[in-house]
Protein backbone atom coordinates (compact mmCIF):
# COMPACT_ATOMS: atom_id res chain seq x y z
CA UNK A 1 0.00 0.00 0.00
CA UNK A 2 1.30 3.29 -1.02
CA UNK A 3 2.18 5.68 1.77
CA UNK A 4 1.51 9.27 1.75
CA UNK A 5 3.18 12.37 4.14
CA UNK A 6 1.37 14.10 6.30
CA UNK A 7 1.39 17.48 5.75
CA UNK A 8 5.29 19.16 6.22
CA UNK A 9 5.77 16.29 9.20
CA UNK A 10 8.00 13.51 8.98
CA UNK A 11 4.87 11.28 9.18
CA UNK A 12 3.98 9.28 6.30
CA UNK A 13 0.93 6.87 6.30
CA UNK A 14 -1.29 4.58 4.38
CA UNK A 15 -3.32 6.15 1.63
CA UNK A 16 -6.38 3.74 3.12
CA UNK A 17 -6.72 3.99 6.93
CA UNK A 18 -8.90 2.95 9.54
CA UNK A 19 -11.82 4.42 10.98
CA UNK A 20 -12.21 3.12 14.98
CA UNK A 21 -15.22 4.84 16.44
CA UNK A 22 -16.83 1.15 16.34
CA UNK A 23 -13.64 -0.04 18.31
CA UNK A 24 -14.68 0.30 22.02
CA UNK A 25 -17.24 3.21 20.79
CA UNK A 26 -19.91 1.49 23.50
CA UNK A 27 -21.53 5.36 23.70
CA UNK A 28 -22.09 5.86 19.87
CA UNK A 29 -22.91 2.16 18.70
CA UNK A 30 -25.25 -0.18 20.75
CA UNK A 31 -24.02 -3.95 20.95
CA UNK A 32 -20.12 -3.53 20.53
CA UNK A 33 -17.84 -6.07 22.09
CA UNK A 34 -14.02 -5.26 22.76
CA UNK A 35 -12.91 -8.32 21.35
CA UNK A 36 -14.72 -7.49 18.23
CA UNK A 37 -13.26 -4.27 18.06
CA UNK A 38 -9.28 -5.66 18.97
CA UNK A 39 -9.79 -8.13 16.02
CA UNK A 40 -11.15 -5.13 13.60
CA UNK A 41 -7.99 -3.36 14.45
CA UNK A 42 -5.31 -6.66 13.72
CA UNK A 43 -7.22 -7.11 10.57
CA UNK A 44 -6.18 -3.71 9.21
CA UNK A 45 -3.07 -3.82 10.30
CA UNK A 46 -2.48 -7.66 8.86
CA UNK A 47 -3.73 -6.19 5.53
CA UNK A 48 -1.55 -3.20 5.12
CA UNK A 49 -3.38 -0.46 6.68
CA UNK A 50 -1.37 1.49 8.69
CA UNK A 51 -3.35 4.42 9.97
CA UNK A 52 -5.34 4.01 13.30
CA UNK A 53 -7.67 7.37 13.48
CA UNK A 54 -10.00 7.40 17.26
CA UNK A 55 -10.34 9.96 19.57
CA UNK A 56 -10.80 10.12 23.30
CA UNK A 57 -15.04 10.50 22.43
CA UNK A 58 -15.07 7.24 21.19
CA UNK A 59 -15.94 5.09 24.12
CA UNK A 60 -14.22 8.22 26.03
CA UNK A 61 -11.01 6.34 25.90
CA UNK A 62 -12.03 2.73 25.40
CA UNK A 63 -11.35 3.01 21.71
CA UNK A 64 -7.61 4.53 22.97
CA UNK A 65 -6.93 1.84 25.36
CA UNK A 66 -8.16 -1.34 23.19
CA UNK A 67 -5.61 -0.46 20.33
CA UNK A 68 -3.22 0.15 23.13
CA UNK A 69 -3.43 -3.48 23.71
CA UNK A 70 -2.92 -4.67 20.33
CA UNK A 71 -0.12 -2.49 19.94
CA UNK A 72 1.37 -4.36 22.76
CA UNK A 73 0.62 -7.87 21.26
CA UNK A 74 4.29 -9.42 19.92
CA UNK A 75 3.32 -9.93 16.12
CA UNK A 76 3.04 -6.47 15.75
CA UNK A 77 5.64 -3.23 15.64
CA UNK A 78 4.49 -0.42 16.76
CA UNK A 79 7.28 2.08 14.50
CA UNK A 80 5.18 0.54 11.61
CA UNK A 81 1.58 1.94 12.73
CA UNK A 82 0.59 5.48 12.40
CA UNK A 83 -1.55 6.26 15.49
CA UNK A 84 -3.87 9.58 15.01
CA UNK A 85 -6.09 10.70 17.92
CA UNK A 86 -8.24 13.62 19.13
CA UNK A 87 -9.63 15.13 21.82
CA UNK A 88 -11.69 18.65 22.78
CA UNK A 89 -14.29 17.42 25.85
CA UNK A 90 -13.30 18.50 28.82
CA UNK A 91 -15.07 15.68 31.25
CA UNK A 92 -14.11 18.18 34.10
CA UNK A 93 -16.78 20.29 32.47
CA UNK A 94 -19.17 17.64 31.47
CA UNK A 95 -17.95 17.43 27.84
CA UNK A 96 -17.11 21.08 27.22
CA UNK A 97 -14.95 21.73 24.68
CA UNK A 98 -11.22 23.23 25.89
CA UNK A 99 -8.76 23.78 23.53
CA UNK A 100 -6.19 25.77 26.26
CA UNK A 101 -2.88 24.53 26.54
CA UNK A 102 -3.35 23.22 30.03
CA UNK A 103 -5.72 20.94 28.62
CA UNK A 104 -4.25 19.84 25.62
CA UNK A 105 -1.05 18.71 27.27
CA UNK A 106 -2.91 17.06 30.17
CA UNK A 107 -5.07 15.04 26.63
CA UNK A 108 -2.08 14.11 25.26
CA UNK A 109 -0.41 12.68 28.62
CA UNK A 110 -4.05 11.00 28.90
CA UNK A 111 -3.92 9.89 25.64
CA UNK A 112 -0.15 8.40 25.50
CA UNK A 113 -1.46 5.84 28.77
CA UNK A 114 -4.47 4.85 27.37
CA UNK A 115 -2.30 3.76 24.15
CA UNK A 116 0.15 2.34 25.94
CA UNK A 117 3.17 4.55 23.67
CA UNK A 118 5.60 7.23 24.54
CA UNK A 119 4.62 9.01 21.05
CA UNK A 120 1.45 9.92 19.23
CA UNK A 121 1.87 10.17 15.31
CA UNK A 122 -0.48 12.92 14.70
CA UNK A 123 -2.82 14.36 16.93
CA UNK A 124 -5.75 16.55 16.48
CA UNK A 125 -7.93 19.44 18.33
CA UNK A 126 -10.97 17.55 17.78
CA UNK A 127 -13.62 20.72 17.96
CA UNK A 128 -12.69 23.93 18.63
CA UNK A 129 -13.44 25.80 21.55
CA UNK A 130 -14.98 29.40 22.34
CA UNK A 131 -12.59 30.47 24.36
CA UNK A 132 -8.67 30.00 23.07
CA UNK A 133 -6.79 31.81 20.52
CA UNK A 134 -6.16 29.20 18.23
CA UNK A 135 -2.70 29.84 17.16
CA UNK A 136 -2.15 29.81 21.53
CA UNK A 137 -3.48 26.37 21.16
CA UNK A 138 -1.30 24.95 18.07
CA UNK A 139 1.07 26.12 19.49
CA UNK A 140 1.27 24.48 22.91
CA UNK A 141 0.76 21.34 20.25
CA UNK A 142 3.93 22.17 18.66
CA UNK A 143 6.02 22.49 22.15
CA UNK A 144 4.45 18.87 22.83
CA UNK A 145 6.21 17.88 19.39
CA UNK A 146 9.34 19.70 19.89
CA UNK A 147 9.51 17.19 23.31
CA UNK A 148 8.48 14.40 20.66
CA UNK A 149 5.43 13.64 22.85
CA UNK A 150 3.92 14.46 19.23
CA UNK A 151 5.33 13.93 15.68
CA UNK A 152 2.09 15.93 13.66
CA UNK A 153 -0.36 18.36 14.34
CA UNK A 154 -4.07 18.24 12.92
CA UNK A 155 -7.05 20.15 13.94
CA UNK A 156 -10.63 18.76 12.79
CA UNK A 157 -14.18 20.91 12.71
CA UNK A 158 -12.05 23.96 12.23
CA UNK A 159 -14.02 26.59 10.04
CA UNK A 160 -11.60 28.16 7.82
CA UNK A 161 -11.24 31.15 10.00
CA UNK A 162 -10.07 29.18 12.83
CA UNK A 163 -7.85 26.93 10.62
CA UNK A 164 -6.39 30.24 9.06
CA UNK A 165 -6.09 31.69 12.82
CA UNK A 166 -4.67 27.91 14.14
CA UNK A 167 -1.96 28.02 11.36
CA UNK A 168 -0.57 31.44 11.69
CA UNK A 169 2.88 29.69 12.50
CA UNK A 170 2.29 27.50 10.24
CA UNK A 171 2.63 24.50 12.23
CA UNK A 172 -0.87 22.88 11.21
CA UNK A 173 -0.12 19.15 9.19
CA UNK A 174 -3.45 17.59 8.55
CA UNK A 175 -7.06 18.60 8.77
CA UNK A 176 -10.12 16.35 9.52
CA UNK A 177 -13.22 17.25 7.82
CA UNK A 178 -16.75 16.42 6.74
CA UNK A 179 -16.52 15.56 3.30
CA UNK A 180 -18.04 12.95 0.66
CA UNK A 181 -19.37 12.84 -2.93
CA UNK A 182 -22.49 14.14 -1.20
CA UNK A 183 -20.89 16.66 0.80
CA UNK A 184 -18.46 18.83 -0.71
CA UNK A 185 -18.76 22.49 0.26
CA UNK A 186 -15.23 22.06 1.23
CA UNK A 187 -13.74 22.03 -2.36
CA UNK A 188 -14.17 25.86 -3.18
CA UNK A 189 -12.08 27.65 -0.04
CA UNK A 190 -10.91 25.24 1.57
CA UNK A 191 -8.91 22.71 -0.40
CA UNK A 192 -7.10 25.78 -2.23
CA UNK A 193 -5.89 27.01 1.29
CA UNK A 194 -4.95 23.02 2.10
CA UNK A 195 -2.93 23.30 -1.51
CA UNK A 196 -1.31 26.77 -0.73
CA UNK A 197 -0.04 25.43 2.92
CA UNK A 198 0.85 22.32 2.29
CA UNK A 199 -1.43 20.78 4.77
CA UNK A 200 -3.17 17.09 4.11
CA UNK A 201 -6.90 15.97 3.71
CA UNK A 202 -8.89 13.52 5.74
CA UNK A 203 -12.46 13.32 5.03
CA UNK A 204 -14.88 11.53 7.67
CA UNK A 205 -17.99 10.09 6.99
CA UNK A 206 -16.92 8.96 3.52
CA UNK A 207 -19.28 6.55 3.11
CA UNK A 208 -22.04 8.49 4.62
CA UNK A 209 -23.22 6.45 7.06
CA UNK A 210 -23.68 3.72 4.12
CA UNK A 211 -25.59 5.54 1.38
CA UNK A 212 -22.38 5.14 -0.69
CA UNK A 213 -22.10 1.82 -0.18
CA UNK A 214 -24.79 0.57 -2.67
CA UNK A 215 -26.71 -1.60 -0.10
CA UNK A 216 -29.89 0.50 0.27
CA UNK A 217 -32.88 1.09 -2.54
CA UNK A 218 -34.95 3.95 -2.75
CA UNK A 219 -37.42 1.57 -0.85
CA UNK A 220 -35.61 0.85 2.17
CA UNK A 221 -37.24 1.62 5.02
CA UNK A 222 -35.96 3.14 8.63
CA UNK A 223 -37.76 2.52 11.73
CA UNK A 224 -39.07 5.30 13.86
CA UNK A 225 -36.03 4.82 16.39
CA UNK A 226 -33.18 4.40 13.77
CA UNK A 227 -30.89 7.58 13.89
CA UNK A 228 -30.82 7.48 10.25
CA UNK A 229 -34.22 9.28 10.25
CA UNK A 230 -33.08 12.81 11.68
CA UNK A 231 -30.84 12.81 8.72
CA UNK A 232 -31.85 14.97 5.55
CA UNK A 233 -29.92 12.70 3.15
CA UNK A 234 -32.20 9.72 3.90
CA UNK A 235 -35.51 10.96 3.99
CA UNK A 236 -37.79 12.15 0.84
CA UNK A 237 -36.23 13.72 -2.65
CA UNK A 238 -32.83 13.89 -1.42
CA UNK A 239 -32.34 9.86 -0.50
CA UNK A 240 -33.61 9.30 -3.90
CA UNK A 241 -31.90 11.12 -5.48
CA UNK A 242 -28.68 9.92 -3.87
CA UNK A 243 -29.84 6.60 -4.70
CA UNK A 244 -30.23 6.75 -8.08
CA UNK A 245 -26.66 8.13 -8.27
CA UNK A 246 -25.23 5.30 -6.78
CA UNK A 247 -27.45 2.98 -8.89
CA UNK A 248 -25.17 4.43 -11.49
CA UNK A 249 -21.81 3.54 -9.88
CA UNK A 250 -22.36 0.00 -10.09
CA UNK A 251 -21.92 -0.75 -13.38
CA UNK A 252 -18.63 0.92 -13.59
CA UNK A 253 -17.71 -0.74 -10.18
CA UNK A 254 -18.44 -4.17 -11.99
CA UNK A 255 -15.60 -3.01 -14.31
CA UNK A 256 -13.62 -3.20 -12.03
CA UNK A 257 -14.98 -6.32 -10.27
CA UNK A 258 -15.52 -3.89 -7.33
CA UNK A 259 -18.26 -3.16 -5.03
CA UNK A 260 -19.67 0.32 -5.08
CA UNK A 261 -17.42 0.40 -1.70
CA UNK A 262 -14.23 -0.32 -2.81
CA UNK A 263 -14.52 2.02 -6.47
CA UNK A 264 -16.35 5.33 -3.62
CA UNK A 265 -13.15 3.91 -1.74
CA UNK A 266 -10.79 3.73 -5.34
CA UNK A 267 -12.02 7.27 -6.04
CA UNK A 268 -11.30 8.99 -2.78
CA UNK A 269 -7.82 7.97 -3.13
CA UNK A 270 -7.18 8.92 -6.51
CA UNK A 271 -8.18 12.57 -5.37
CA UNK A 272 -5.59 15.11 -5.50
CA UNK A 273 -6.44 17.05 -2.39
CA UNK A 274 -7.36 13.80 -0.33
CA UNK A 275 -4.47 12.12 1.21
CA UNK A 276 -6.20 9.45 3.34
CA UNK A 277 -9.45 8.18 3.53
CA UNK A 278 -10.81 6.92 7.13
CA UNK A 279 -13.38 4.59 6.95
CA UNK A 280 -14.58 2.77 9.48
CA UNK A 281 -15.96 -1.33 10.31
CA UNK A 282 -17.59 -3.28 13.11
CA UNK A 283 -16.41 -5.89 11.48
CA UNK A 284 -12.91 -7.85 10.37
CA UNK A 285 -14.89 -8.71 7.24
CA UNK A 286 -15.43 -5.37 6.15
CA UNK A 287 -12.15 -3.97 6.90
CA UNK A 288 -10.99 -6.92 4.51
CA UNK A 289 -13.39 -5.81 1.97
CA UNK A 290 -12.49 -2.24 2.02
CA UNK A 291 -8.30 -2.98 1.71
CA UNK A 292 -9.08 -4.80 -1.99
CA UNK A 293 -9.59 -0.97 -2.87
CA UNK A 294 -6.11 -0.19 -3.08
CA UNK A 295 -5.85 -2.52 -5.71
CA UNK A 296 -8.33 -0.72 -7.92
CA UNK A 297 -6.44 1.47 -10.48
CA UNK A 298 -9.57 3.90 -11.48
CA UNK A 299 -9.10 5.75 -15.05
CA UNK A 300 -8.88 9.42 -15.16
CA UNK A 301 -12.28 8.60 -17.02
CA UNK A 302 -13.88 7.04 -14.71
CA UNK A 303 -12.86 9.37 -11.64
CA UNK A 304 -14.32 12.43 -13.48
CA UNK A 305 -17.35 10.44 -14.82
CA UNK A 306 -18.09 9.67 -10.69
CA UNK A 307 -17.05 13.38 -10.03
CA UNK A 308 -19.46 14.96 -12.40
CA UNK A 309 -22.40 12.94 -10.92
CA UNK A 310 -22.13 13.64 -7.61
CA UNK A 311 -21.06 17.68 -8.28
């Protein structure tokens, strides 16, 4: 698998990463088990996926700690995995977002424990606070990687004020964002300022909570309780009209003898101002699935053909 830098750092990952909010998420997915979740994490790393993206939010450190323990576990070198994290809510304040410095270097310490490593590859400011200059706040970041607690700096839910005012030094590597053929408001402002400042792209929620995965027809239906329903892209014009779009991707993903996964997957990757794509599994199986999309070579044809029907 083809490894990419992050931003000016010295980091340099897989192109295909991991998603781990279903690792040890327990408060954001019901019925999760931690032995589930380890296995989901050896899997990607057995099939060449090197990136490891959580955050303290998902199972407010559970997430942390289970990939601690793989990373512990004999078979596997822990120079050879890149290990991202976040954090922003301040349990001291019930949840509150802090981005000060004193908090920062207290999530990092945190952090570093729970993952059982004296080094974090990158780590984000997962939402940004009201209160802290955010150039104060990168820059207590980049004292933690001058002590090489550290090696890359990423801020995610940043608007482009805040990542303008964050990078002042710049000292910003990576940014986390929303983005996905269905959501791209970020491609007009700010993927030029990513280009001009040399600063990588990941997107989350690439596969839309599975709209982009081809498994659902315009008549699928949600029960009352499924989350799914207080989302706009699966009720009424708009979820059909996403799913006649990806009725369209399939043919071209038989091409490939892909599933509409692994060519969404194909095509993330082969996007200039994307330099790795995040998504996640609850299951080995499906991180299996998604690492065959490395091996899809998409056309500059195809790629603009998918990129003109989602514009």
């Amino acid at each position: 698998m083809t490894d990419v830098r992050i931003g000016k750092s010295q980091v340099y990952a897989s192109a295909l990463g991991l998603g781990t909010n279903a690792v040890g998420g327990h408060n954001l997915y019901p019925n999760l088990t931690d032995d589930i979740g380890k296995e989901v994490v050896r899997t990607a790393i057995n099939n060449g996926i090197t990136l490891l993206d959580t955050a303290f939010s998902y199972g407010r450190g559970r997430s942390e700690e289970l990939i601690g323990e793989v990373l512990q576990e004999p078979e596997f070198d822990r120079s050879r995995v890149i290990v991202a994290t976040k954090a922003a809510h301040d349990m001291r304040q019930n949840g509150k977002f802090n981005n000060s410095p004193e908090f920062l270097r207290d999530a990092v310490e945190a952090a570093l424990q729970r993952l059982q490593t004296d080094y974090l590859d990158i780590f984000y400011i997962h939402f940004p606070d009201e209160a802290t200059p955010k150039n104060e706040a990168v820059a207590a970041l980049h004292q933690l990687k001058e002590e090489g607690k550290i090696r890359a700096i990423g801020v995610s839910n940043f608007s482009l004020e805040q990542l303008k005012e964050a990078n002042q030094d710049g000292y910003v590597d990576i940014v986390e964002e929303r983005f996905s053929l269905i959501h791209r408001e970020h491609e007009k402002e700010l993927f030029p300022y990513l280009k001009a400042n040399n600063i990588s792209f990941v997107p989350y929620y690439p596969l839309d909570s599975g709209l982009l995965t081809g498994k659902y027809s315009e008549e699928t239906h949600f029960e009352d309780s499924d989350l799914r329903n207080k989302n706009p892209d699966f009720k009424g014009e708009r979820f059909a009209e996403i799913i006649q779009k990806v009725d369209q991707l399939k043919p071209i993903a038989n091409n490939y003898d892909a599933s509409v996964t692994q060519l969404v997957l194909a095509w993330y990757m082969k996007h200039p101002q994307i330099d790795v794509v995040i998504p996640g599994a609850k299951r080995p199986d499906q991180v299996e699935a998604n690492a065959k999309a490395v091996d899809i070579h998409l056309s500059t044809e195809d790629f603009d053909t998918i990129d003109q029907l989602f514009k």
